[in-house]
N, C-alpha and C. Protein backbone atom coordinates (compact mmCIF):
# COMPACT_ATOMS: atom_id res chain seq x y z
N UNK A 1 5.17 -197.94 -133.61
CA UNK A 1 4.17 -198.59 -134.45
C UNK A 1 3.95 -200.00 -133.93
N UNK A 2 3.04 -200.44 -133.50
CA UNK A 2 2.11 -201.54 -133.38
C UNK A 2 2.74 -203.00 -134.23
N UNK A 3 2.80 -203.96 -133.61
CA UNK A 3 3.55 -204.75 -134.75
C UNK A 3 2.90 -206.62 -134.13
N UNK A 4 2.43 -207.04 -134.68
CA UNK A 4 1.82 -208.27 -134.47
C UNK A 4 3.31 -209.26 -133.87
N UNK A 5 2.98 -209.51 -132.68
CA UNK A 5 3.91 -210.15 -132.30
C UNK A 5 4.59 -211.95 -133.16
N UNK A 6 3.10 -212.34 -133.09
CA UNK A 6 3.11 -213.66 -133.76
C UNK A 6 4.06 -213.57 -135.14
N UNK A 7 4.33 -212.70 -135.54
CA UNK A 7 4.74 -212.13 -137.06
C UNK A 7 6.45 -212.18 -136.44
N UNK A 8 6.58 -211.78 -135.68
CA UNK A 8 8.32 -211.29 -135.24
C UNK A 8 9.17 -212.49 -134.59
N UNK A 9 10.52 -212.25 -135.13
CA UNK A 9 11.60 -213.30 -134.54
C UNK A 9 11.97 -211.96 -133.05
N UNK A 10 12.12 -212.68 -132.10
CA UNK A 10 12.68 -212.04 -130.82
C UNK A 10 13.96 -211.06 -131.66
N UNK A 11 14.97 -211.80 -132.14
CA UNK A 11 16.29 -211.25 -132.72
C UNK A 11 15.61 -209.56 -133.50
N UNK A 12 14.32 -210.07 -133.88
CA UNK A 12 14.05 -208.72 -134.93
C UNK A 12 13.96 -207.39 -133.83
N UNK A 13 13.62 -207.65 -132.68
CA UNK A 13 13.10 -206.74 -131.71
C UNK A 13 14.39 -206.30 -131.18
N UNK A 14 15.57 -206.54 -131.41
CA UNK A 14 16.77 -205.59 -130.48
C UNK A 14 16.59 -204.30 -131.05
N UNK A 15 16.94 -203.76 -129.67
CA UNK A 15 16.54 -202.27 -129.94
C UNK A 15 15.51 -201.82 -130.03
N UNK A 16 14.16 -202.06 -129.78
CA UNK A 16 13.13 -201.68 -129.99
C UNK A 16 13.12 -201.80 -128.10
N UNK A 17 11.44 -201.11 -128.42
CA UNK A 17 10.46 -200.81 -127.38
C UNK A 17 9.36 -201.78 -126.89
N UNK A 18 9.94 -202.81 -126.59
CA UNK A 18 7.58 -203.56 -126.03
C UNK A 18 7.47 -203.44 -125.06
N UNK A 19 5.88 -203.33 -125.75
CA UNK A 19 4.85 -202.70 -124.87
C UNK A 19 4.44 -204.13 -124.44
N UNK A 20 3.56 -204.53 -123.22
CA UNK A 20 2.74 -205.35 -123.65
C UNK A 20 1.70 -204.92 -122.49
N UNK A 21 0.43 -205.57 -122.15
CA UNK A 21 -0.77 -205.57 -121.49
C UNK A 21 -0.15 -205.01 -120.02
N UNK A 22 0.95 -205.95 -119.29
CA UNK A 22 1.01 -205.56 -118.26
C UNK A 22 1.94 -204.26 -118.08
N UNK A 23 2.90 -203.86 -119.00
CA UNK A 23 3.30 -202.95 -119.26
C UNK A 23 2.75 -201.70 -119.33
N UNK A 24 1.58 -201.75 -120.07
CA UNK A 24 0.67 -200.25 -120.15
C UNK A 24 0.30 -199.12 -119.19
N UNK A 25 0.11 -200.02 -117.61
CA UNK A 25 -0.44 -199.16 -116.60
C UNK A 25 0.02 -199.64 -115.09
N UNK A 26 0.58 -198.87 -114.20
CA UNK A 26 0.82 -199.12 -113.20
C UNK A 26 -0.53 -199.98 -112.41
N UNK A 27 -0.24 -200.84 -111.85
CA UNK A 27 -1.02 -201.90 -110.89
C UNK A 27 -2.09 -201.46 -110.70
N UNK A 28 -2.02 -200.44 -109.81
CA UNK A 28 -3.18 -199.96 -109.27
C UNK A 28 -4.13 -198.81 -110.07
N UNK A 29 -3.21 -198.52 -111.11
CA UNK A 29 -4.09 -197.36 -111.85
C UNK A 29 -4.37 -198.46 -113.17
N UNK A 30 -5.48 -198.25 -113.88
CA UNK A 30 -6.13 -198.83 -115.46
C UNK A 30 -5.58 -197.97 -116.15
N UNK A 31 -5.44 -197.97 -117.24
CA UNK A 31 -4.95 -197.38 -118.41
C UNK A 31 -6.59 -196.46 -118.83
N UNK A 32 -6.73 -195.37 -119.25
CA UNK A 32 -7.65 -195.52 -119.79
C UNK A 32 -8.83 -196.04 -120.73
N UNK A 33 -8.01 -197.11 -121.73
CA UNK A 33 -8.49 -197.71 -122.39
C UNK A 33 -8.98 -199.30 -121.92
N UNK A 34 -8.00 -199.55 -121.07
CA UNK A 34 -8.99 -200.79 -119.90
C UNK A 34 -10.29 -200.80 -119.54
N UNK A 35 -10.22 -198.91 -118.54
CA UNK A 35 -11.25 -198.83 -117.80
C UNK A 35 -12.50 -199.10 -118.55
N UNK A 36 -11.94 -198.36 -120.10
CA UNK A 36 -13.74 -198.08 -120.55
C UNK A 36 -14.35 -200.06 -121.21
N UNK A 37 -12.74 -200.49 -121.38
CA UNK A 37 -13.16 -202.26 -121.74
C UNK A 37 -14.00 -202.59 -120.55
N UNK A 38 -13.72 -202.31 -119.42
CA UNK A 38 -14.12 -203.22 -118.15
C UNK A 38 -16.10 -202.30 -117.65
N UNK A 39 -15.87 -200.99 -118.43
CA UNK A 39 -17.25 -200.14 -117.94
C UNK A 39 -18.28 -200.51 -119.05
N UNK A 40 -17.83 -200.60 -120.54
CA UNK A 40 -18.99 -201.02 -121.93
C UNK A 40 -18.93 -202.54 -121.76
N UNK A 41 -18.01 -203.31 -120.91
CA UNK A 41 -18.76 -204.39 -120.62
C UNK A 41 -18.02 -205.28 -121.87
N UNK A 42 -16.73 -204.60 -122.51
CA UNK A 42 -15.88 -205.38 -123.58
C UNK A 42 -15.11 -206.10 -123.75
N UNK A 43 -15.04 -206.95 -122.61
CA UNK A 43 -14.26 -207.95 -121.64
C UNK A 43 -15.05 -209.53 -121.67
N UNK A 44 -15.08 -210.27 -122.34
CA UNK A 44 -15.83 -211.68 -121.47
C UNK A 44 -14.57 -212.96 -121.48
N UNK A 45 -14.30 -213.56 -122.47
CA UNK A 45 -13.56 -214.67 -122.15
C UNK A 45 -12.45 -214.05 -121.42
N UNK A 46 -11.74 -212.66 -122.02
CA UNK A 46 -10.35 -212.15 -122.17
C UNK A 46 -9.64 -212.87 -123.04
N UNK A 47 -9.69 -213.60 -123.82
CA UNK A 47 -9.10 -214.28 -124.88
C UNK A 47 -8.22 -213.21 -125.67
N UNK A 48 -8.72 -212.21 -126.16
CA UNK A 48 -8.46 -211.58 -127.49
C UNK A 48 -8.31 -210.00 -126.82
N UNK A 49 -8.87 -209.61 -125.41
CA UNK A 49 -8.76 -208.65 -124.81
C UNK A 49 -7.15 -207.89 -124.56
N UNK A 50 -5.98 -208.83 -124.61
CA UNK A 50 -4.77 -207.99 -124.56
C UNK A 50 -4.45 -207.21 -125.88
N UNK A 51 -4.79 -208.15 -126.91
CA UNK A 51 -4.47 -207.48 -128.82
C UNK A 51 -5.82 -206.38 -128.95
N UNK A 52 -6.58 -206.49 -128.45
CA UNK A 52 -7.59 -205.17 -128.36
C UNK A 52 -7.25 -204.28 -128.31
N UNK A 53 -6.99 -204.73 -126.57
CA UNK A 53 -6.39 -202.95 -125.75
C UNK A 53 -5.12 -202.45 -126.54
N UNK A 54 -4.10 -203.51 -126.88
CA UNK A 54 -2.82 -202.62 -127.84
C UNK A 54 -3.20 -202.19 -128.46
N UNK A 55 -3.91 -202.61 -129.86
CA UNK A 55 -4.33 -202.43 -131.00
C UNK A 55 -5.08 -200.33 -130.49
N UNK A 56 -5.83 -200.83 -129.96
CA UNK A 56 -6.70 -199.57 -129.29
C UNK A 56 -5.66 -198.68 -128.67
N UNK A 57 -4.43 -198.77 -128.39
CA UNK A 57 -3.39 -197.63 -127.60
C UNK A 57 -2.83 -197.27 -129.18
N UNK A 58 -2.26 -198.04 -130.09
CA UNK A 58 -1.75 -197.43 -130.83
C UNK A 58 -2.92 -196.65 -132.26
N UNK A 59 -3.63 -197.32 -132.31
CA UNK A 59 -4.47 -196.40 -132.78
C UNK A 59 -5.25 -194.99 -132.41
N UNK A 60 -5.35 -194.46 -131.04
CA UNK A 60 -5.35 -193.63 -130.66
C UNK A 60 -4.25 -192.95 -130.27
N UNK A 61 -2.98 -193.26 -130.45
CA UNK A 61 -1.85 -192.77 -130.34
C UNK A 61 -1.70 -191.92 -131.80
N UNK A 62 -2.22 -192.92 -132.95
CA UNK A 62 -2.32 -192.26 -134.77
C UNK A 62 -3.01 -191.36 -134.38
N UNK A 63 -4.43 -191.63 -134.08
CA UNK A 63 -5.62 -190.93 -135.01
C UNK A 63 -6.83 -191.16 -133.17
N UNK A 64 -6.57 -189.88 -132.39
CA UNK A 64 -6.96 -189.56 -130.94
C UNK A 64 -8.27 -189.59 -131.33
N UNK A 65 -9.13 -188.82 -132.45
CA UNK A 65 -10.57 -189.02 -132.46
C UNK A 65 -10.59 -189.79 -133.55
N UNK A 66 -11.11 -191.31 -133.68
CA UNK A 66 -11.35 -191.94 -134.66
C UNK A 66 -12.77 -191.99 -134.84
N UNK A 67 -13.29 -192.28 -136.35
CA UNK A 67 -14.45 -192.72 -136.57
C UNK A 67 -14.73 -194.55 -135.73
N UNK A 68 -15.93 -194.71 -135.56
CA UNK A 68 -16.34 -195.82 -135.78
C UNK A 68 -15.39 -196.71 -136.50
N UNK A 69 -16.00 -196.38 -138.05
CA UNK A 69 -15.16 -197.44 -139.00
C UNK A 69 -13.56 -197.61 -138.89
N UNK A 70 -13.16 -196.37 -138.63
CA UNK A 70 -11.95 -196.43 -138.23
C UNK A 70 -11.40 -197.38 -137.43
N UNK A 71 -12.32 -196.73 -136.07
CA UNK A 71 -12.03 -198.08 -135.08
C UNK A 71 -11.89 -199.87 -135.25
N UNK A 72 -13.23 -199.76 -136.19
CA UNK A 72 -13.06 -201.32 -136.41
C UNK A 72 -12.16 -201.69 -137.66
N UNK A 73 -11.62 -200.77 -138.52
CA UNK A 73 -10.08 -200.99 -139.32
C UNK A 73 -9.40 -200.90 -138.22
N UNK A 74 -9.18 -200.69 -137.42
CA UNK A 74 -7.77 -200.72 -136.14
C UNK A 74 -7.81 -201.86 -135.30
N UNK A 75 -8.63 -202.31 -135.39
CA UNK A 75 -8.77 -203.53 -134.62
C UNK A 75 -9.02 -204.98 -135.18
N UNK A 76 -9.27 -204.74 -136.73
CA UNK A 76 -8.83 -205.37 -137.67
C UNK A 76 -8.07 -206.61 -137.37
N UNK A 77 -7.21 -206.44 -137.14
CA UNK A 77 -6.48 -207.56 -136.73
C UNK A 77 -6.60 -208.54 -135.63
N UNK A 78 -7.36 -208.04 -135.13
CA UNK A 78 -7.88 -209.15 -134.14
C UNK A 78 -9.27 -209.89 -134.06
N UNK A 79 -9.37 -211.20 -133.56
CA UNK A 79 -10.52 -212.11 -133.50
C UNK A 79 -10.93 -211.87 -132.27
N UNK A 80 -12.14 -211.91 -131.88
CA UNK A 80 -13.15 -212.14 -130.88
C UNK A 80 -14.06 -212.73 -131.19
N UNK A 81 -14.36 -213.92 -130.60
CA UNK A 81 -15.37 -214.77 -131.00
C UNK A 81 -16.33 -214.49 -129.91
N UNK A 82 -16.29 -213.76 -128.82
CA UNK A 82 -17.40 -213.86 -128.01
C UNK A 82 -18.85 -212.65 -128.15
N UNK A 83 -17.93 -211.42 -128.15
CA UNK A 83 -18.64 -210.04 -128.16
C UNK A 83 -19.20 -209.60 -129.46
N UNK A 84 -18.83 -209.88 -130.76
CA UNK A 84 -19.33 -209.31 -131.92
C UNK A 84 -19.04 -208.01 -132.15
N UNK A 85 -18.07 -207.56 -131.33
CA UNK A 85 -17.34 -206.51 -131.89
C UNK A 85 -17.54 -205.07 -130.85
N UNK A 86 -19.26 -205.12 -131.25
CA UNK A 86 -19.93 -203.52 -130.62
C UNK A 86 -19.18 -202.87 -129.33
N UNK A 87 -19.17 -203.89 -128.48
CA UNK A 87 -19.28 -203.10 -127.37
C UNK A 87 -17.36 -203.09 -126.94
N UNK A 88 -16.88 -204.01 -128.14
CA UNK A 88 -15.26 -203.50 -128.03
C UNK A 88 -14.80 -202.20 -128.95
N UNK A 89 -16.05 -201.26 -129.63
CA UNK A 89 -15.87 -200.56 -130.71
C UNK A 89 -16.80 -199.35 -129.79
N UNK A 90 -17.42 -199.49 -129.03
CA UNK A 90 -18.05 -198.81 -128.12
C UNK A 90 -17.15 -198.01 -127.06
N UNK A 91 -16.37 -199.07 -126.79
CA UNK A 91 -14.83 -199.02 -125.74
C UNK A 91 -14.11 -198.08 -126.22
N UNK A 92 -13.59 -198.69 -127.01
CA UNK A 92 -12.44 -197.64 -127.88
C UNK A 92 -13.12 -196.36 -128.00
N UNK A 93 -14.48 -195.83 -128.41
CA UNK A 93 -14.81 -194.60 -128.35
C UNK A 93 -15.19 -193.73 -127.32
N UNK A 94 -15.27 -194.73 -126.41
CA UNK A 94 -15.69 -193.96 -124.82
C UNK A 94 -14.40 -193.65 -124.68
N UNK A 95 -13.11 -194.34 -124.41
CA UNK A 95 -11.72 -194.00 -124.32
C UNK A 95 -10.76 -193.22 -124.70
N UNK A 96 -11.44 -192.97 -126.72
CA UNK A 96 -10.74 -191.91 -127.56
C UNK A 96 -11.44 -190.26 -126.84
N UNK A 97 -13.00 -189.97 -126.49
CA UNK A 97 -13.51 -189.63 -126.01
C UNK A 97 -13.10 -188.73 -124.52
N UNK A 98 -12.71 -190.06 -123.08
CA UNK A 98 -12.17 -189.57 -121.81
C UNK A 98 -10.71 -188.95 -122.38
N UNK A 99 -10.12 -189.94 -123.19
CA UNK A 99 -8.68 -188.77 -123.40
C UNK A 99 -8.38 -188.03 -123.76
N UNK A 100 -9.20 -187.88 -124.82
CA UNK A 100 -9.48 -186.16 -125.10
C UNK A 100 -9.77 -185.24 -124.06
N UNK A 101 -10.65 -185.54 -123.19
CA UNK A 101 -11.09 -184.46 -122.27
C UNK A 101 -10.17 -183.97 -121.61
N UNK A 102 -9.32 -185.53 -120.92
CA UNK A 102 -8.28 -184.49 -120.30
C UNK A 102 -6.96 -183.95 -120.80
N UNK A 103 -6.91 -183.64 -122.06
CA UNK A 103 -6.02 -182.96 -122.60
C UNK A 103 -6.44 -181.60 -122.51
């Protein structure tokens, strides 16, 4: 489960699992949920782009075909002041979308 880092003492995390941005995908391969940030164009400052893409792995980890609204309750937690949302809610569905296929 997904857990706002800013929220956690290091001590709370023994024993656990993090994930983080560079963690997700080997170097040379994108994660799928990158690719479709970097193809709908859901990328500009990168400010807010690492809590996206998590936010977006563990919510498709819950719930693989989400609604829309869904999407933007899952991402909820994060600010973007540049994009207005769409085309990071666009992302996430092109992504929930490719990973389905290749299952």
């Amino acid at each position: 489960e997904a857990k706002l880092p800013c929220l956690m003492l290091a001590a709370q995390l023994e024993g656990s699992r993090v994930l983080t941005i560079e963690g997700l995908s080997p170097v040379q391969d994108l994660h799928p949920i990158q690719t479709a940030f970097v193809e709908q164009g859901a990328i500009q400052c990168g400010f807010c782009t690492p809590g996206m893409v998590l936010s977006a792995v563990d919510l498709l980890r819950r719930n693989p075909e989400p609604s829309r609204d869904e999407i933007r309750v899952g991402l909820s937690g994060n600010l973007c002041r540049c994009t207005g949302y769409q085309k990071i809610v666009d992302a996430v569905e092109v992504a929930a979308r490719k990973m389905q296929e290749k299952k």
